[in-house]
N, C-alpha and C. Protein backbone atom coordinates (compact mmCIF):
# COMPACT_ATOMS: atom_id res chain seq x y z
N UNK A 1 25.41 21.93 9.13
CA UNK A 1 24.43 21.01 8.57
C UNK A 1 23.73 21.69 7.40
N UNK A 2 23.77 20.74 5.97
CA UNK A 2 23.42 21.63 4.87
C UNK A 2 21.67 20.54 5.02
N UNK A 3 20.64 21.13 4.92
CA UNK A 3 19.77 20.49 5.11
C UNK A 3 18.80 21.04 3.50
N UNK A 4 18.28 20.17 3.16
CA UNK A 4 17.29 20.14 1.74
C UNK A 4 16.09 19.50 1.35
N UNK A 5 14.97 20.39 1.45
CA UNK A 5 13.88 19.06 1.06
C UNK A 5 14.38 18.44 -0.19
N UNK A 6 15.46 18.71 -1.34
CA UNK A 6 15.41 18.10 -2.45
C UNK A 6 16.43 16.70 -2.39
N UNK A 7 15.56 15.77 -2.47
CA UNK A 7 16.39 14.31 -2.17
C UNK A 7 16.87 14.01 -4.13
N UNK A 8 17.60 13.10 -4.31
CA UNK A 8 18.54 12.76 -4.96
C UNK A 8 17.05 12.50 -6.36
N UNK A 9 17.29 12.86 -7.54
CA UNK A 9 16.19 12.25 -8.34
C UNK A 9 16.04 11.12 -8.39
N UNK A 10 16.92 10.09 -8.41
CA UNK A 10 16.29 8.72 -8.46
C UNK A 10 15.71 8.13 -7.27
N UNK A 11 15.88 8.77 -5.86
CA UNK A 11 14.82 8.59 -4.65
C UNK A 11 13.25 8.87 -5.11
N UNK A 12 13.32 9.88 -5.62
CA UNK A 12 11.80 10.76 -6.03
C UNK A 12 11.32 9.22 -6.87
N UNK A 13 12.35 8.86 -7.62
CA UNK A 13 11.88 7.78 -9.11
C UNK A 13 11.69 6.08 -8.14
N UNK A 14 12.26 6.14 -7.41
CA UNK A 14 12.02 4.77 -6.68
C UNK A 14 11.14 4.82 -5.93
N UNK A 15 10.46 6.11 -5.27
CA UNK A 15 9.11 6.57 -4.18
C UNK A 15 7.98 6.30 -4.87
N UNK A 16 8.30 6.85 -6.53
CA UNK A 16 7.29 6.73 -7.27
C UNK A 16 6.81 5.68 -7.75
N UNK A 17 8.11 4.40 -7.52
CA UNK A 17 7.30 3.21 -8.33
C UNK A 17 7.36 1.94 -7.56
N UNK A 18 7.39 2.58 -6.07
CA UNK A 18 7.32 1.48 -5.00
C UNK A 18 6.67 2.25 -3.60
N UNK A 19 5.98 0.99 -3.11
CA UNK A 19 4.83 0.98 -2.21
C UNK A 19 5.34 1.17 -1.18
N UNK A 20 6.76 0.28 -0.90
CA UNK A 20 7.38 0.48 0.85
C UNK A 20 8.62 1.12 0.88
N UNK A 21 8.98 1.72 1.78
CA UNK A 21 10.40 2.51 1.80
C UNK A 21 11.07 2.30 3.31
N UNK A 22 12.17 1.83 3.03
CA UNK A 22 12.98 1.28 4.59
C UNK A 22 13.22 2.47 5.03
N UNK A 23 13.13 2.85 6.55
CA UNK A 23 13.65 3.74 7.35
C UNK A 23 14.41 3.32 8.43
N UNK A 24 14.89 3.94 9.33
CA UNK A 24 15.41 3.90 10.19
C UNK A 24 15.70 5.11 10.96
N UNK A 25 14.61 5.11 12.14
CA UNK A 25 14.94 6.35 13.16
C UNK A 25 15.92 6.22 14.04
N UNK A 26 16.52 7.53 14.23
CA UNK A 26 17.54 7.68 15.62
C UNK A 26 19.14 7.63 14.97
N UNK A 27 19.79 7.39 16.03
CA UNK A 27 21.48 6.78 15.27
C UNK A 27 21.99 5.79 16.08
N UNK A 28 20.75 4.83 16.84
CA UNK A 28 21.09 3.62 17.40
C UNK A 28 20.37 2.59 16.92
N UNK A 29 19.28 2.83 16.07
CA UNK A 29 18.94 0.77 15.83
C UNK A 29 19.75 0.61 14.67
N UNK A 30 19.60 -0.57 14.73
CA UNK A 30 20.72 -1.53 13.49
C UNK A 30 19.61 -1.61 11.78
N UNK A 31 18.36 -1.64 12.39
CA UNK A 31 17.64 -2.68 11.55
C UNK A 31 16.30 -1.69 10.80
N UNK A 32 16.53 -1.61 9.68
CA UNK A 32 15.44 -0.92 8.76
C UNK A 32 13.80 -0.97 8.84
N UNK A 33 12.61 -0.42 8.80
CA UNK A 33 11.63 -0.74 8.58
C UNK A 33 10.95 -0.54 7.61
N UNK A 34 10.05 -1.18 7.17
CA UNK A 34 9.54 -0.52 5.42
C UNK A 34 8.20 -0.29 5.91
N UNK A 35 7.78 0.90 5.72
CA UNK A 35 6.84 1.68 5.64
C UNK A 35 6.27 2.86 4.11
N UNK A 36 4.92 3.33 4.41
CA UNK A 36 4.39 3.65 3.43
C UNK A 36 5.46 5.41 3.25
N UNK A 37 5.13 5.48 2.40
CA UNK A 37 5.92 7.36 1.80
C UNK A 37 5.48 7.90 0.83
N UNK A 38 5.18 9.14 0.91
CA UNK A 38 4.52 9.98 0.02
C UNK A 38 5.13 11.19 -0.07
N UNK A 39 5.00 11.75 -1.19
CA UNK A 39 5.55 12.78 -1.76
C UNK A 39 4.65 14.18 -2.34
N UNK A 40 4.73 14.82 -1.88
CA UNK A 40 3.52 16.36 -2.08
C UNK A 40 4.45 17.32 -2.86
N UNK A 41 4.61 17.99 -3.82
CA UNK A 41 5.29 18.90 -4.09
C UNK A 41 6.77 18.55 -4.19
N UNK A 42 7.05 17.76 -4.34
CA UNK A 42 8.93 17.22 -4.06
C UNK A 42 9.14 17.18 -2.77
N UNK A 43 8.46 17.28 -1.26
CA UNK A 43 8.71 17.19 -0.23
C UNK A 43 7.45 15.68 0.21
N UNK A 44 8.65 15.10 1.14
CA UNK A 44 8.61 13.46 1.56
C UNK A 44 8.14 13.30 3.24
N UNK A 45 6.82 12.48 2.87
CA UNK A 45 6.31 12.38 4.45
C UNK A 45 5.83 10.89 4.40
N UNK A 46 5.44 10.86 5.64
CA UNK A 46 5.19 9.36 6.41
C UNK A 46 4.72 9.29 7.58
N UNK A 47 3.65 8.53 7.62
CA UNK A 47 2.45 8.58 8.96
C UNK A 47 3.02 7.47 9.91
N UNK A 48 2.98 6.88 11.20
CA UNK A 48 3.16 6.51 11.72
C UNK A 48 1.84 5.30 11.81
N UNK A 49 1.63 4.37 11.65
CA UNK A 49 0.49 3.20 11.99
C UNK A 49 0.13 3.48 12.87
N UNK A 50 1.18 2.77 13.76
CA UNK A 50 0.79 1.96 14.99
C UNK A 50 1.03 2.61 15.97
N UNK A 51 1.54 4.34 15.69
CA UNK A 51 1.76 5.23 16.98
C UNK A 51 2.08 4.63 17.94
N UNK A 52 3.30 3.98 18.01
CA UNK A 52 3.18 3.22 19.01
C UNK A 52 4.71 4.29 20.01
N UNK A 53 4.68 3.97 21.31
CA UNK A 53 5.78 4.93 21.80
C UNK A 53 7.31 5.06 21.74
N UNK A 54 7.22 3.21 20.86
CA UNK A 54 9.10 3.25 20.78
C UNK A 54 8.78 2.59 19.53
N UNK A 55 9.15 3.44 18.05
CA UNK A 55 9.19 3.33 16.67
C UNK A 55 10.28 4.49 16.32
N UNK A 56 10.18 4.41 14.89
CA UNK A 56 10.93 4.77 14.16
C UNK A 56 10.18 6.68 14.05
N UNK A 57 9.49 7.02 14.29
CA UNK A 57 8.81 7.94 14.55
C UNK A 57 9.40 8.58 15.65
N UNK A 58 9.02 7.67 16.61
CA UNK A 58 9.57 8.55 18.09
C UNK A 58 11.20 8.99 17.92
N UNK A 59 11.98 7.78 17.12
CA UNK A 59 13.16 7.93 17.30
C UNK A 59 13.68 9.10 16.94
N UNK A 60 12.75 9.43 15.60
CA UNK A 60 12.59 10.96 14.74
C UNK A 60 12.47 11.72 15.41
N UNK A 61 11.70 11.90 16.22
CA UNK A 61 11.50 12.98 16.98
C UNK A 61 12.18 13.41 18.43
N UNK A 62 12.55 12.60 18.50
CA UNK A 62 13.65 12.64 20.01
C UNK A 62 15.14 12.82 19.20
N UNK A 63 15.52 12.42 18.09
CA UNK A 63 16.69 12.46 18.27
C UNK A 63 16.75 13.69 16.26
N UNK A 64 15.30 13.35 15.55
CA UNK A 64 15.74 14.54 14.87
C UNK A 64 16.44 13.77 13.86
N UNK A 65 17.42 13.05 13.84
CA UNK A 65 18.02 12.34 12.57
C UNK A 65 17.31 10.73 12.42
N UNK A 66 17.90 10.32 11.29
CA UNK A 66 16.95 8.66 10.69
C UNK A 66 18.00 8.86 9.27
N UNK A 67 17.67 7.43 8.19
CA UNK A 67 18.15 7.35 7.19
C UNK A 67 16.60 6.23 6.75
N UNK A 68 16.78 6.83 5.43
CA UNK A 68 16.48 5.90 4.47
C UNK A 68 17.10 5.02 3.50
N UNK A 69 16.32 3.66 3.18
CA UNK A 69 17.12 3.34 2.23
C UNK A 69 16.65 2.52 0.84
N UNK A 70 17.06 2.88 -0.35
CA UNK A 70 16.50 2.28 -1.30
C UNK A 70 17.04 2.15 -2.05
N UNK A 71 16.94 1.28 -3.42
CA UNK A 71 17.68 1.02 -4.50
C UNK A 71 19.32 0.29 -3.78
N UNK A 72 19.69 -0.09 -2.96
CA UNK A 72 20.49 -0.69 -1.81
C UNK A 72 21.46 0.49 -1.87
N UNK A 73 21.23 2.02 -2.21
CA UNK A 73 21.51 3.30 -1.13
C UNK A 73 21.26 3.84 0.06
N UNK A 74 22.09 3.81 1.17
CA UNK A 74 21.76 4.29 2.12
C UNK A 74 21.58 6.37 2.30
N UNK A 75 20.43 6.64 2.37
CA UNK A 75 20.56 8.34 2.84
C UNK A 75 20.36 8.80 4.28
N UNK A 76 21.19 9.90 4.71
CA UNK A 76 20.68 10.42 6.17
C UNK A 76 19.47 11.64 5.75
N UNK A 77 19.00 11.32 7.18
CA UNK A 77 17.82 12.56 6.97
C UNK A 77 17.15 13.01 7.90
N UNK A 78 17.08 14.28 8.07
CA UNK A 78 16.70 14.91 9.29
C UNK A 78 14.67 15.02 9.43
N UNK A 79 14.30 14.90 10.66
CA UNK A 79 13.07 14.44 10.41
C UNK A 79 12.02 15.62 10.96
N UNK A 80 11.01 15.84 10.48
CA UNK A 80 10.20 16.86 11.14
C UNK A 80 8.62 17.26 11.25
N UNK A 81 8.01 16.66 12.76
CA UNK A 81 6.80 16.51 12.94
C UNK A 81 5.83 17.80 12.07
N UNK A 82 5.41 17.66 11.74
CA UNK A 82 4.25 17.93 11.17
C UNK A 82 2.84 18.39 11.90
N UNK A 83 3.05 19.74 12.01
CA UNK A 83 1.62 20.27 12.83
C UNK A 83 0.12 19.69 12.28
N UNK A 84 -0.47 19.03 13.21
CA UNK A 84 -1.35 18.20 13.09
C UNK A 84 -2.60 18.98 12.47
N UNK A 85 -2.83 20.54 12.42
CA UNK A 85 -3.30 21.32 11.95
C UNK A 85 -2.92 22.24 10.59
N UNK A 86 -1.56 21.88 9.91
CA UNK A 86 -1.02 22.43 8.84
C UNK A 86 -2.37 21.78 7.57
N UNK A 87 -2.52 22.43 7.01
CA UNK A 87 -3.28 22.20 5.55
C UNK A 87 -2.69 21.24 4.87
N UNK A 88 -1.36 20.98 4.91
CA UNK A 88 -0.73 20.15 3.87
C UNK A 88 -1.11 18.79 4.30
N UNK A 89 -1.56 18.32 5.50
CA UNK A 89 -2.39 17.12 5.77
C UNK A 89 -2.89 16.91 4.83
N UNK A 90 -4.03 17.59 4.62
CA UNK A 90 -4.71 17.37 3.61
C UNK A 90 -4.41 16.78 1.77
N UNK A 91 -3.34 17.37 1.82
CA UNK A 91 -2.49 16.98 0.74
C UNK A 91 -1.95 15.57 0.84
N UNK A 92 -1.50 15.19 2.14
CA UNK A 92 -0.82 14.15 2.37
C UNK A 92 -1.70 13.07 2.26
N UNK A 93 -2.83 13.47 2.72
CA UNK A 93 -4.44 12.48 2.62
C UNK A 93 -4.53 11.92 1.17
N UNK A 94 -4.62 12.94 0.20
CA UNK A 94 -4.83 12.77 -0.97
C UNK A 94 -3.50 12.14 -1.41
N UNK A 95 -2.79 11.90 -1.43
CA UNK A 95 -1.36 11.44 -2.13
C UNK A 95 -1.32 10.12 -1.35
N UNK A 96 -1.44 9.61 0.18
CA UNK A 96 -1.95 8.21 0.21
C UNK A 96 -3.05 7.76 -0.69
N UNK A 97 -4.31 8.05 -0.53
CA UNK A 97 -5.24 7.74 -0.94
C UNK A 97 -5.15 7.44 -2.43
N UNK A 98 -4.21 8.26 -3.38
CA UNK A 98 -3.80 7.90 -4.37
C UNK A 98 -2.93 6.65 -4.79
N UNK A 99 -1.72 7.02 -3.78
CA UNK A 99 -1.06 5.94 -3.97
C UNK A 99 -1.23 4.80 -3.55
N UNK A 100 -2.23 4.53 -2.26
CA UNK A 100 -2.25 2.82 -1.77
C UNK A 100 -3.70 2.68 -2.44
N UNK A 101 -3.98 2.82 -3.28
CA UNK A 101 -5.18 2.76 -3.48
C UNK A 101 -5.84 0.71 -4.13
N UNK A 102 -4.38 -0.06 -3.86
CA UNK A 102 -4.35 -1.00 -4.75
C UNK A 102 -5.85 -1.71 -3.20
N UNK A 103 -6.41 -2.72 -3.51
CA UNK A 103 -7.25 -3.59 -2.81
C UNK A 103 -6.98 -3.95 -1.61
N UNK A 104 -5.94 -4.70 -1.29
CA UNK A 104 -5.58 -4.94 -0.14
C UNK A 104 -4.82 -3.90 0.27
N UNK A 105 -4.72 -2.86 0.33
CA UNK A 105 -3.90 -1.60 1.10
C UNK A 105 -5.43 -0.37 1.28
N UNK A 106 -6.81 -1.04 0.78
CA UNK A 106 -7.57 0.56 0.96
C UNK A 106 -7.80 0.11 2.55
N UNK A 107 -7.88 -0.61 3.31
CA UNK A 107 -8.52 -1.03 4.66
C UNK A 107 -7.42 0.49 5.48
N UNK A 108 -5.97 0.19 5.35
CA UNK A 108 -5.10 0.67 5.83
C UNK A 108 -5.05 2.06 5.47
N UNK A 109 -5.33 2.40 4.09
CA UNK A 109 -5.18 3.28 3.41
C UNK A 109 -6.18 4.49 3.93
N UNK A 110 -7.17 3.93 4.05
CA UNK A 110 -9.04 5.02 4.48
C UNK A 110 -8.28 5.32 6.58
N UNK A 111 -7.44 4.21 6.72
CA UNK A 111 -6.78 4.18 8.18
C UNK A 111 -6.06 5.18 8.41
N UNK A 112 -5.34 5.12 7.51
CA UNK A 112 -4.17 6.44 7.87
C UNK A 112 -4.68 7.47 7.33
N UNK A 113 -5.57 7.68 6.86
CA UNK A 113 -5.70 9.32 6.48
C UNK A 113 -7.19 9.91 7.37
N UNK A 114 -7.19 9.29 8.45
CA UNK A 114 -8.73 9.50 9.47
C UNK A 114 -7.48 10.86 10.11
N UNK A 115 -8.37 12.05 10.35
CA UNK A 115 -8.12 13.12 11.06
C UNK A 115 -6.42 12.86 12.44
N UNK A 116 -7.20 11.73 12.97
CA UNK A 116 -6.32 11.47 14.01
C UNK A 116 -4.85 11.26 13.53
N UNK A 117 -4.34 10.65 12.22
CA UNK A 117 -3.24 10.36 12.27
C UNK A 117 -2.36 12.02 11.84
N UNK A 118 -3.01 12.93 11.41
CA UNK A 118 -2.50 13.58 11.18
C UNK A 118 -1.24 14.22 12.15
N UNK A 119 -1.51 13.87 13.29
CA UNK A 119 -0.82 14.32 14.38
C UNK A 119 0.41 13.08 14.68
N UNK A 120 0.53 12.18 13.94
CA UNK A 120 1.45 11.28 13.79
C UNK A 120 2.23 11.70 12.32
N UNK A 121 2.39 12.73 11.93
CA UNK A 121 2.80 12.83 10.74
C UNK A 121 4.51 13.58 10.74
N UNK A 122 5.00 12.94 9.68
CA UNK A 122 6.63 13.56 9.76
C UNK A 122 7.09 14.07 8.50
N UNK A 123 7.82 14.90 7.99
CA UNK A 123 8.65 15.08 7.18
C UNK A 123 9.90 14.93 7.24
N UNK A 124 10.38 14.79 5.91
CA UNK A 124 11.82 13.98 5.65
C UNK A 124 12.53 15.02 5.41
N UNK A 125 14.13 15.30 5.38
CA UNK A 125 14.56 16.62 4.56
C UNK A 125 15.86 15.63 4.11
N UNK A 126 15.99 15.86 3.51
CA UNK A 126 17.60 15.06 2.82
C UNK A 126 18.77 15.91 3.62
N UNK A 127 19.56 15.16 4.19
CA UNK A 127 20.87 15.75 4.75
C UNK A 127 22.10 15.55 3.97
N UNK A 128 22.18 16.77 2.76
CA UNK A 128 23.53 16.67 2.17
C UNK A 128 24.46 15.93 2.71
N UNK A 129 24.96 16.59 3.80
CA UNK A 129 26.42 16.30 4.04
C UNK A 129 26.41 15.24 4.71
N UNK A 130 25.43 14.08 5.56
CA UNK A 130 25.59 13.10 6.18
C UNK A 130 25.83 11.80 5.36
């Protein structure tokens, strides 16, 4: 397994100029979800809402692989919780807060970056070879 935080440049260019990004945790659901994504340094994360116990999150974390998809490219990608105490939270705070910052997304926006979600947090790594 060749594993890389560096995803394809035009992922970075479609993250950058769109609000939702389809995922899909595990290597059993069929069906995409579009959720928020942010980008710190060239490395790709994503909070979980609704923490809820069977999402695209959990699937990440139990099974470790997911795909994204955009521009109607499909990518695999290996997924990885995020110590709820790492500093780069903080980063991740600021890079929502930047990016949903439009009117109807600050309710959600001031939501996901409260202390607590930090511990719902994942990173993406691009999986070359999948």
């Amino acid at each position: 397994m060749n594993n890389s935080r560096h995803f394809p440049i035009d992922f970075y260019e479609y993250l950058e100029a769109n609000t939702l990004i389809e995922i899909k945790g595990g290597n059993t659901r069929e069906t995409f979800l579009k959720i928020w994504m942010v980008q710190v340094d060239n490395r790709v994360f994503a909070r979980s809402w609704n923490k809820s116990p069977k999402s695209w999150f959990t699937e990440i974390l139990k099974t470790g692989l997911g795909q994204i998809k955009y521009n109607n490219q499909v990518i695999n990608i290996h997924g990885k919780k995020v110590d709820k105490d790492d500093a780069i939270n903080l980063h991740i705070d600021k890079a929502y807060l930047d990016k949903y910052n439009q009117a109807h997304n600050l309710k959600y926006t001031k939501g996901i970056t409260q202390p607590e979600y930090a511990n719902y947090t994942m990173e993406f790594l691009f999986d070359k070879e999948g």
